[in-house]
C-alpha atoms as a PDB file:
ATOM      1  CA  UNK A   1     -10.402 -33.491   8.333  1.00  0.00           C
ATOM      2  CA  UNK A   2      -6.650 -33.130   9.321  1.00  0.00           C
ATOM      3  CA  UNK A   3      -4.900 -36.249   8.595  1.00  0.00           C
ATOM      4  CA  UNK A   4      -0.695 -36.751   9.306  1.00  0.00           C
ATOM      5  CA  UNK A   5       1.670 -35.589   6.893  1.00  0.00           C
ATOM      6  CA  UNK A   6       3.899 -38.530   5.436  1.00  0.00           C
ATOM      7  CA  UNK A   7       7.721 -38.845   4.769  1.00  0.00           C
ATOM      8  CA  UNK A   8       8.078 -37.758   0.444  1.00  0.00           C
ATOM      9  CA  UNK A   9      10.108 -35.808  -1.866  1.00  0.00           C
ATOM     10  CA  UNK A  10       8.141 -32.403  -0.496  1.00  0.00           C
ATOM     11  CA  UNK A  11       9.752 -31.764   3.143  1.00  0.00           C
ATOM     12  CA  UNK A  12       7.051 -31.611   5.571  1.00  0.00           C
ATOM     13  CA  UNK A  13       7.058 -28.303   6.346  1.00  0.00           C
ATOM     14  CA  UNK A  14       6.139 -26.874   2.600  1.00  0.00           C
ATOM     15  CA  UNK A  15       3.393 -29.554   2.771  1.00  0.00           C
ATOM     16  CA  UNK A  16       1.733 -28.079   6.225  1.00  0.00           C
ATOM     17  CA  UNK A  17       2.838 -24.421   4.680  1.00  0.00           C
ATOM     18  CA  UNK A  18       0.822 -25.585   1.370  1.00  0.00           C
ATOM     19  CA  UNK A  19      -1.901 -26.892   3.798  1.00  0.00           C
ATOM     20  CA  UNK A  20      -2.193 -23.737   5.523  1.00  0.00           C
ATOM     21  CA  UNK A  21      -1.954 -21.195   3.157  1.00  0.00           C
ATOM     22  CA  UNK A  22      -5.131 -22.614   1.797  1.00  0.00           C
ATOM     23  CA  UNK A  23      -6.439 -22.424   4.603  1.00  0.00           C
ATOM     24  CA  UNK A  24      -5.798 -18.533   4.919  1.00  0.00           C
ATOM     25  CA  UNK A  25      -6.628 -17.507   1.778  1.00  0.00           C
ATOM     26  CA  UNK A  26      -9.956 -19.736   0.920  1.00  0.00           C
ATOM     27  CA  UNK A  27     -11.378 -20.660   4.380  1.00  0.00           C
ATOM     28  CA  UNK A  28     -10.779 -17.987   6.874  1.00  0.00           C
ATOM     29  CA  UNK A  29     -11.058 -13.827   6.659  1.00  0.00           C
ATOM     30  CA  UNK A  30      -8.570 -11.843   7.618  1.00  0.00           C
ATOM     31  CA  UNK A  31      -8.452 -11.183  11.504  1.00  0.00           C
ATOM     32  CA  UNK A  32      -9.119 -15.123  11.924  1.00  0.00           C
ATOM     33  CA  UNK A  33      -6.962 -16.831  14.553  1.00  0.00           C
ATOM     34  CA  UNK A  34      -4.945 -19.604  13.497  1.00  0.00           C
ATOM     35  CA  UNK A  35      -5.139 -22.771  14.965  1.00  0.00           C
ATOM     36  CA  UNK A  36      -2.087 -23.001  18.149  1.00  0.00           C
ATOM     37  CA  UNK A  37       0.964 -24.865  17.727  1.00  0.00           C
ATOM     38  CA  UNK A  38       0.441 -27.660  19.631  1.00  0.00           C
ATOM     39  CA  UNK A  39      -2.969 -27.896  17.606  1.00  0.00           C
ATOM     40  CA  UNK A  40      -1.327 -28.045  14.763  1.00  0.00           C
ATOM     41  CA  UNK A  41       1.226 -30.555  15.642  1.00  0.00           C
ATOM     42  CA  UNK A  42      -1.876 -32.937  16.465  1.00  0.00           C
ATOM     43  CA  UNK A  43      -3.715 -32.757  13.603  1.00  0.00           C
ATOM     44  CA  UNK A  44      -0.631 -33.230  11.597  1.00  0.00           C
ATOM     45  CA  UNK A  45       1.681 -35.419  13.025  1.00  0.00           C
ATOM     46  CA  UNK A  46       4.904 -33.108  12.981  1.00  0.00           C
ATOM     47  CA  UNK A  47       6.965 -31.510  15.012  1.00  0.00           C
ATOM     48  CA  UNK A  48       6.893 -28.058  16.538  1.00  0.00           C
ATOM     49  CA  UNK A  49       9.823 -27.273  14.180  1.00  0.00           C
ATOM     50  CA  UNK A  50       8.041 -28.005  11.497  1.00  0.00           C
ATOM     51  CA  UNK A  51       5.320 -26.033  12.330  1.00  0.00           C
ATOM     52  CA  UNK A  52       7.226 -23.099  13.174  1.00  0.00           C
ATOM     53  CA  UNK A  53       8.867 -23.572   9.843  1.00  0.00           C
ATOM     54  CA  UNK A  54       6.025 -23.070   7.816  1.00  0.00           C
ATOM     55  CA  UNK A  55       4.236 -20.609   9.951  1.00  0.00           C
ATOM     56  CA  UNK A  56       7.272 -18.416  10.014  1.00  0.00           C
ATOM     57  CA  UNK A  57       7.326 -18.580   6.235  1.00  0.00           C
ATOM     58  CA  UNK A  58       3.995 -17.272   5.725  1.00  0.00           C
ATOM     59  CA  UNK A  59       4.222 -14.686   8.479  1.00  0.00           C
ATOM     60  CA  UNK A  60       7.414 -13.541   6.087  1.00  0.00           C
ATOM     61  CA  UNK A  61       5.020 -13.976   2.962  1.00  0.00           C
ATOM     62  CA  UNK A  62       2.621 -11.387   4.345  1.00  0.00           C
ATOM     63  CA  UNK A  63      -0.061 -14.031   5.153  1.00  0.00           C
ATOM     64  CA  UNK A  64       0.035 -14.183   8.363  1.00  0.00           C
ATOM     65  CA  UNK A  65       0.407 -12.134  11.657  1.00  0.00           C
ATOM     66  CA  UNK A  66       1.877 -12.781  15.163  1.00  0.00           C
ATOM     67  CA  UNK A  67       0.494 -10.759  17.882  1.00  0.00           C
ATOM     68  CA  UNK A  68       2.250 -11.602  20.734  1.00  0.00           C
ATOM     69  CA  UNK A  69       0.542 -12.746  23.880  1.00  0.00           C
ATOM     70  CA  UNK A  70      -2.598 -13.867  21.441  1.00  0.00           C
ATOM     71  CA  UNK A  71      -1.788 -16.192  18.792  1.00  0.00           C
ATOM     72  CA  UNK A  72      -1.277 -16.112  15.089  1.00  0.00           C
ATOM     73  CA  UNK A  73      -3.826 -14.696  12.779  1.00  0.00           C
ATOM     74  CA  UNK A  74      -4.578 -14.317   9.126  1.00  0.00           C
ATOM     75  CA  UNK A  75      -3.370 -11.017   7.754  1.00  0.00           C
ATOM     76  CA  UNK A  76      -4.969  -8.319   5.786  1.00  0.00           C
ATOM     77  CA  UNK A  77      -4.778  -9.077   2.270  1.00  0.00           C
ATOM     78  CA  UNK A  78      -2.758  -6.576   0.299  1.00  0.00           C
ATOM     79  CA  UNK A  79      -4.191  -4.263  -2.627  1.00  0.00           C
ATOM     80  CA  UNK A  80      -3.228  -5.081  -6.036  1.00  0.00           C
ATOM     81  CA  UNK A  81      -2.436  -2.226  -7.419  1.00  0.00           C
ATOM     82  CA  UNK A  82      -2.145  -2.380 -11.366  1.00  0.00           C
ATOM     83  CA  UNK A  83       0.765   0.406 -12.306  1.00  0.00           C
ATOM     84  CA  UNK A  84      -1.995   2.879 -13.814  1.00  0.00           C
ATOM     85  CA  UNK A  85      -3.296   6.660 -12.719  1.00  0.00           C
ATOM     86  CA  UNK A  86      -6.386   6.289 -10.209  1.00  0.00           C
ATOM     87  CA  UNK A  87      -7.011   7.925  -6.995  1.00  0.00           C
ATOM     88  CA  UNK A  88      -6.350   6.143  -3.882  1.00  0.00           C
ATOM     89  CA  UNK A  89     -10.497   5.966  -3.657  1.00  0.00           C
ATOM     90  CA  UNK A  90     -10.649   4.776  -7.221  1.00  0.00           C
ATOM     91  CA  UNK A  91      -8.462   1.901  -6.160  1.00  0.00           C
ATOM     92  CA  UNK A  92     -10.094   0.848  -3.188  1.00  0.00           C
ATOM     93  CA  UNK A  93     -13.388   0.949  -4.401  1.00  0.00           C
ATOM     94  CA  UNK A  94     -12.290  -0.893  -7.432  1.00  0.00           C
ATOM     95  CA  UNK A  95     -11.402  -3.517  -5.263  1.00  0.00           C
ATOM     96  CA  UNK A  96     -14.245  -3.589  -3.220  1.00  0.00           C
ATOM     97  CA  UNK A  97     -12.484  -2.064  -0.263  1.00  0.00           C
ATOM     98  CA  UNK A  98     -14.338   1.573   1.452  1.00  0.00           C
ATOM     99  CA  UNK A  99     -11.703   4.032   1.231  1.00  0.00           C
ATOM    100  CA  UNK A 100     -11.342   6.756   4.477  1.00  0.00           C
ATOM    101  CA  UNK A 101      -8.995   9.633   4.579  1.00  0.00           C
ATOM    102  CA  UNK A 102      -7.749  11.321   7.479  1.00  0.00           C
ATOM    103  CA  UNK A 103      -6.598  14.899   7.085  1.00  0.00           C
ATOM    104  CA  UNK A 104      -3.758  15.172   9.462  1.00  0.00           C
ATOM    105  CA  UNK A 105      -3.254  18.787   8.864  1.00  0.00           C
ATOM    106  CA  UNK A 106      -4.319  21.729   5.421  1.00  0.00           C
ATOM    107  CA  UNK A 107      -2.305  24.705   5.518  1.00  0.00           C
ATOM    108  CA  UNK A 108      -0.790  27.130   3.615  1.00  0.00           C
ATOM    109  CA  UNK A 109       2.749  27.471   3.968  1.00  0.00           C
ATOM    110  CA  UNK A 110       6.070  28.251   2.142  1.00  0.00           C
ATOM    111  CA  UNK A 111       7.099  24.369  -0.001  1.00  0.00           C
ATOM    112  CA  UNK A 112      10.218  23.125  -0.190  1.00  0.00           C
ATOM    113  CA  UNK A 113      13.155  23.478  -3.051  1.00  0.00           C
ATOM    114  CA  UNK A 114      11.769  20.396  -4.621  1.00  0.00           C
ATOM    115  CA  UNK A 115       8.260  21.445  -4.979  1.00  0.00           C
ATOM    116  CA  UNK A 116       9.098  24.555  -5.785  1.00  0.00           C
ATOM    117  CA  UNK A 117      10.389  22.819  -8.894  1.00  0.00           C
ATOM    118  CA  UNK A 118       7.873  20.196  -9.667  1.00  0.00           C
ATOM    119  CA  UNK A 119       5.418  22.621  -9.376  1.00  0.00           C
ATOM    120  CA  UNK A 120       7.089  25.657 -11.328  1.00  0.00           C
ATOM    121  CA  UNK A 121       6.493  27.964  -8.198  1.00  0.00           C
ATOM    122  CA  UNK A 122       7.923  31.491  -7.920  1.00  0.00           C
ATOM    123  CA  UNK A 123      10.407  31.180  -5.348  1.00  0.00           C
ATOM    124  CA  UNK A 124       8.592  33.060  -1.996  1.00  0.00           C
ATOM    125  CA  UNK A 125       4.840  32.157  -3.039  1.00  0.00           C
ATOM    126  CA  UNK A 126       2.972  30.109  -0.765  1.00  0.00           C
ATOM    127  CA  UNK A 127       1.607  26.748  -1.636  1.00  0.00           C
ATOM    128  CA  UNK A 128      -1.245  24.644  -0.113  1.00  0.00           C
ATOM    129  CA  UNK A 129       0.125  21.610   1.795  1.00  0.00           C
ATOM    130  CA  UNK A 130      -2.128  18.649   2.845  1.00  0.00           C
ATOM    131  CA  UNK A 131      -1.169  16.098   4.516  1.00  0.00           C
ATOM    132  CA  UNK A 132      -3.333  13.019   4.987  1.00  0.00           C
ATOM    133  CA  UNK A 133      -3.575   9.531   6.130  1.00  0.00           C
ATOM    134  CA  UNK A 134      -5.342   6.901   3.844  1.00  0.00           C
ATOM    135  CA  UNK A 135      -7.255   4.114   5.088  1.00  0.00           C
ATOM    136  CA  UNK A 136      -8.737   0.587   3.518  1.00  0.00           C
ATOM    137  CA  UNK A 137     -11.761  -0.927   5.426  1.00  0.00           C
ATOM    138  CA  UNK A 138     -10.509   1.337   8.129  1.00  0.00           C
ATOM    139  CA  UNK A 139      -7.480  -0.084   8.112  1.00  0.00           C
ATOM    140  CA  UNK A 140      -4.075   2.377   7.256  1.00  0.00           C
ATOM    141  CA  UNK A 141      -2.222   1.865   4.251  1.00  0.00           C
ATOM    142  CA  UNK A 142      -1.538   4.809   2.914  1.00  0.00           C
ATOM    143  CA  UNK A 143       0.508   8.118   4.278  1.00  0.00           C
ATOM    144  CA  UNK A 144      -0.177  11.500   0.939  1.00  0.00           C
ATOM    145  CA  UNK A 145       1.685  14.185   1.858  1.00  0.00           C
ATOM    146  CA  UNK A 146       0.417  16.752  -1.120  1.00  0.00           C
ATOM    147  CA  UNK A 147       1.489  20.330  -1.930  1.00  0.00           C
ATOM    148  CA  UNK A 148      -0.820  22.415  -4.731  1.00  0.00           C
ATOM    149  CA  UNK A 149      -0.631  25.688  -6.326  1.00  0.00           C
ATOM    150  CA  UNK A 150      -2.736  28.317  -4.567  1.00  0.00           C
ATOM    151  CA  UNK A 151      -2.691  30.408  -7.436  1.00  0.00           C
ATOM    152  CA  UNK A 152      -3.989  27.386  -9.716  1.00  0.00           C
ATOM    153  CA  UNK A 153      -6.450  25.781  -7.365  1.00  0.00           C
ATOM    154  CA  UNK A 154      -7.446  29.037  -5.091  1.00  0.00           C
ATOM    155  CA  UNK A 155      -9.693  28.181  -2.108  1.00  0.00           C
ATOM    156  CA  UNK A 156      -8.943  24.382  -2.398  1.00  0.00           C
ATOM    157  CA  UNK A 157      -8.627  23.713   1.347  1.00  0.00           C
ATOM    158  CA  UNK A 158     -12.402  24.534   1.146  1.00  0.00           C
ATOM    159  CA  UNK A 159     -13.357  21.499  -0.335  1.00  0.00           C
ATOM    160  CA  UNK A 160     -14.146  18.034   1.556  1.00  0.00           C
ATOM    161  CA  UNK A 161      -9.956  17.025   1.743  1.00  0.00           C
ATOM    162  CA  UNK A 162     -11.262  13.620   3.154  1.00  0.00           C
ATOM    163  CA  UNK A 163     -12.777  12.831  -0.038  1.00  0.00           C
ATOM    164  CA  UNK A 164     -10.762  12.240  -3.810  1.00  0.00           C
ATOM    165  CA  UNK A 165      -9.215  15.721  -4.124  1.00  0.00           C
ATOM    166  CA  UNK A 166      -8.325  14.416  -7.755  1.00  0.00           C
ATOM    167  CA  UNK A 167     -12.226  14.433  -8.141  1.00  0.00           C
ATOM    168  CA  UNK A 168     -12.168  18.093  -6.825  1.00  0.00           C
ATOM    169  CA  UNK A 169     -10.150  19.148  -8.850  1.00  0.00           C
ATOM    170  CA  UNK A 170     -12.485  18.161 -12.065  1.00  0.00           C
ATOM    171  CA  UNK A 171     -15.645  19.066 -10.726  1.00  0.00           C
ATOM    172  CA  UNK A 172     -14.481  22.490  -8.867  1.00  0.00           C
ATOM    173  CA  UNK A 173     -11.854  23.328 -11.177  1.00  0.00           C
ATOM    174  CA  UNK A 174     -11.805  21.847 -14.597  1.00  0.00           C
ATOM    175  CA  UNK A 175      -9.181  20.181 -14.719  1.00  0.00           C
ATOM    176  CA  UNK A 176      -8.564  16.691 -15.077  1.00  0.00           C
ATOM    177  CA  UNK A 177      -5.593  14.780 -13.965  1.00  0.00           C
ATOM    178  CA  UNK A 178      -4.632  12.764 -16.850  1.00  0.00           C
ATOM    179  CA  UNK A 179      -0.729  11.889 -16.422  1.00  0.00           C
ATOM    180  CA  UNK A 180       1.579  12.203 -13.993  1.00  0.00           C
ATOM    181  CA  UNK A 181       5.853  11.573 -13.528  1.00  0.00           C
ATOM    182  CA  UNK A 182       6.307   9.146 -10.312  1.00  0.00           C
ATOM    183  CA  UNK A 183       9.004   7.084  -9.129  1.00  0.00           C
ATOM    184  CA  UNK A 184       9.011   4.170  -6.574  1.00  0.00           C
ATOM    185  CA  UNK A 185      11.382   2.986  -4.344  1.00  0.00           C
ATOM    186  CA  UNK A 186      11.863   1.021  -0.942  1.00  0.00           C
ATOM    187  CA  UNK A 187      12.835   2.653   2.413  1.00  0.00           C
ATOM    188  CA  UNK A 188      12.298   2.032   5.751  1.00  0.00           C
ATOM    189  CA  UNK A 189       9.409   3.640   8.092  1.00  0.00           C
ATOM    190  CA  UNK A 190      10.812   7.038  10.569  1.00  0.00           C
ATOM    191  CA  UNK A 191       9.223   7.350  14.199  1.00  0.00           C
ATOM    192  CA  UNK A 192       5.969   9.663  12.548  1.00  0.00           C
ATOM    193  CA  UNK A 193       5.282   7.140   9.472  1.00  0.00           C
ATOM    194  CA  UNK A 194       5.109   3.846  11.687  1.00  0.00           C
ATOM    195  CA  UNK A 195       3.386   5.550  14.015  1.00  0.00           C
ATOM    196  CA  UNK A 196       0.532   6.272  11.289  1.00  0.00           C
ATOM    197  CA  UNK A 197       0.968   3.334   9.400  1.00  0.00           C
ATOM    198  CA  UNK A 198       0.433   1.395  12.545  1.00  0.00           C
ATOM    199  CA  UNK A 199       3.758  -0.471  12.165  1.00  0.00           C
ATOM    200  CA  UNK A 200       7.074  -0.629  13.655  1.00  0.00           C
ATOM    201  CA  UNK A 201      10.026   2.187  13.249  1.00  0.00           C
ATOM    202  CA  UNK A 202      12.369   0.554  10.594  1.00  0.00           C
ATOM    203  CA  UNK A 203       9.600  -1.325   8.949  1.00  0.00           C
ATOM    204  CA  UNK A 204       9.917  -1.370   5.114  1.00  0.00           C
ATOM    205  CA  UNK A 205       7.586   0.851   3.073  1.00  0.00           C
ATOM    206  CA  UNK A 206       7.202   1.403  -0.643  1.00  0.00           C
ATOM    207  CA  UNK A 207       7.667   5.504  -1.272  1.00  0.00           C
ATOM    208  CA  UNK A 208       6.128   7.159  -3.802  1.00  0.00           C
ATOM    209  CA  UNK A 209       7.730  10.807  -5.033  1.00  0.00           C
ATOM    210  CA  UNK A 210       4.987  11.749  -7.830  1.00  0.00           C
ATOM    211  CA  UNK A 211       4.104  14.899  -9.917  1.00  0.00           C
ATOM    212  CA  UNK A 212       0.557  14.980 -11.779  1.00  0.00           C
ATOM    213  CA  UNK A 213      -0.507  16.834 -14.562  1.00  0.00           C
ATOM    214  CA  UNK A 214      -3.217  18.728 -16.777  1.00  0.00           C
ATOM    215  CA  UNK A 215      -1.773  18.177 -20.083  1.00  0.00           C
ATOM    216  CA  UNK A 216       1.550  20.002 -19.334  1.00  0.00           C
ATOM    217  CA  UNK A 217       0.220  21.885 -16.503  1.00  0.00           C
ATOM    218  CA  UNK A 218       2.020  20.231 -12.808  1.00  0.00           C
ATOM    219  CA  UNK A 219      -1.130  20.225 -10.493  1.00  0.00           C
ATOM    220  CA  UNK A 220      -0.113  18.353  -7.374  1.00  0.00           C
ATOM    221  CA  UNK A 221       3.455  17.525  -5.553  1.00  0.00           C
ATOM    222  CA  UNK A 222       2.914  14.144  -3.798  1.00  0.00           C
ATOM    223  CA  UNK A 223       5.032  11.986  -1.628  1.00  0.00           C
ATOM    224  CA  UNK A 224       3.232   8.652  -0.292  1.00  0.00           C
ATOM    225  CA  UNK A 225       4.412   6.305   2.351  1.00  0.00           C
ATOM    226  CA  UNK A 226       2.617   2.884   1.623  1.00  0.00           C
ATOM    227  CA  UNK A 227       2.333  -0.416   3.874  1.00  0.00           C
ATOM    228  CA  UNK A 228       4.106  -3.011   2.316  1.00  0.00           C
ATOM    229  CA  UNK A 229       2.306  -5.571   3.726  1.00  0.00           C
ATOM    230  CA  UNK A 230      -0.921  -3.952   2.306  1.00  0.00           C
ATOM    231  CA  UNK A 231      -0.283  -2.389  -0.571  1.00  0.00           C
ATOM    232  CA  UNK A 232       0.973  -4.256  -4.159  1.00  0.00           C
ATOM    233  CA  UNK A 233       2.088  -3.014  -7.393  1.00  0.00           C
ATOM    234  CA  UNK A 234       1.237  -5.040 -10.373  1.00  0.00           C
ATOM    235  CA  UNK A 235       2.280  -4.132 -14.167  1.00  0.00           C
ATOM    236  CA  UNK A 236       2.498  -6.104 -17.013  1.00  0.00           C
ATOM    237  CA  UNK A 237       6.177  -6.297 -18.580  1.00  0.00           C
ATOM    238  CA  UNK A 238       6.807  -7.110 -22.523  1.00  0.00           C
ATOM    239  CA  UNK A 239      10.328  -7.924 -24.027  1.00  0.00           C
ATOM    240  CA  UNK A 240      11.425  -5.619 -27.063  1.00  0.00           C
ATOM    241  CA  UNK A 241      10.897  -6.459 -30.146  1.00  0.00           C
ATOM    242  CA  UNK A 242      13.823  -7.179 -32.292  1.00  0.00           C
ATOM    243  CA  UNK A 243      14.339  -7.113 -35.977  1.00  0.00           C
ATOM    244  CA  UNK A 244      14.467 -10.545 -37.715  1.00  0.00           C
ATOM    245  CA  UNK A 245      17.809 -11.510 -38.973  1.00  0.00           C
ATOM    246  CA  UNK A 246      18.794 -11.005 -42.722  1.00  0.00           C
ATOM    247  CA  UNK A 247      19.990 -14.572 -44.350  1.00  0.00           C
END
């Protein structure tokens, strides 16, 4: 039972922040409304600065949501994504999330400079280019915007593209992707990507430019747009080791 908050070397409002994020992460599900300000400032004893204080700090922390008009609710809670090579449907499922895809559009068109090169393309043949949105309990984290070698993986666009085309590619092709060159950085959401993200223009987004492999063979182009607020990278980080010193 809610009891007030008392006057000690913690300031109140990382007390009730403390008190709350409990709350969000081991009593309620995501898509749970918070309890209202003034509720809050009851049960506590504090004021509505305080409150806002440590509400606005886990809003910031990705915890919770404001929805204006409505109230304050608990947020999705973000994949952890260890720094490995999985499908986006290996990773979802891995994490007890059901993985959806949305193909926005499969066509075969002329690619651009840069995939020409990843992909070792003659300059003037066509490539396949998929783009898709990817979705975790039916909820959008993910924008893949692929391109493929036609002459490498002809008739791909036949396949089911809402399923793991990395798991097309093994069964229909034999090939299995087993490396790939990526690099991550952060940017900020354009008109189209907030739009499908379901997010706000300016918004910031982790971006993925990555090139996978068969052995030495480049089998897919990929840029990905992810949801920062849904979507973490994990990896773990050792120190070099240095040579002990001679007396």
């Amino acid at each position: 039972m809610p009891v007030h908050l008392r006057d000690s070397a913690v300031p109140k409002h990382e007390q009730l922040r403390a008190i709350l994020l409990h709350r969000c992460t081991k009593e309620l599900q995501p898509g749970d409304l918070m309890p209202s300000e003034r509720r809050l400032m009851e049960d506590y004893g504090v004021s509505r600065i305080t409150v806002r204080e440590a509400i606005g700090q886990l809003v910031n922390e990705g915890h919770l949501v404001r929805v204006r008009g409505k109230g304050t609710f608990v947020a999705s809670r973000p994949v952890q994504s260890r720094l490995h090579l999985a499908s986006f449907s290996e990773e979802m499922r891995a994490q007890g999330l059901r993985p959806t895809t949305v193909v926005l559009f499969a066509r075969l068109e002329e690619p651009s400079a840069a995939t020409v090169a990843a992909l070792g393309i003659d300059d003037g043949r066509k490539a396949y280019h998929i783009k898709r949105l990817r979705l975790a309990d039916g909820e959008p984290v993910s924008v893949d915007d692929g391109w493929y070698d036609a002459s490498v993986l002809p008739g791909l666009m036949e396949h089911d593209l809402s399923a793991s085309i990395y798991d097309a590619v093994s069964v229909h092709y034999d090939r299995t992707i087993d490396r790939a060159e990526q690099t991550v950085s952060a940017t900020a959401a354009d008109t189209e990507i907030a739009t499908l993200l379901g997010t706000k223009r300016g918004a910031p987004v982790l971006y993925f430019d990555r090139v996978s492999f068969h052995g030495d063979q480049p089998i897919e182009h990929c840029e990905s747009w992810y949801r920062c607020d849904r979507y973490q990278l994990s990896m773990e980080v050792q120190g070099q080791r240095r040579p002990g010193r001679r007396p």
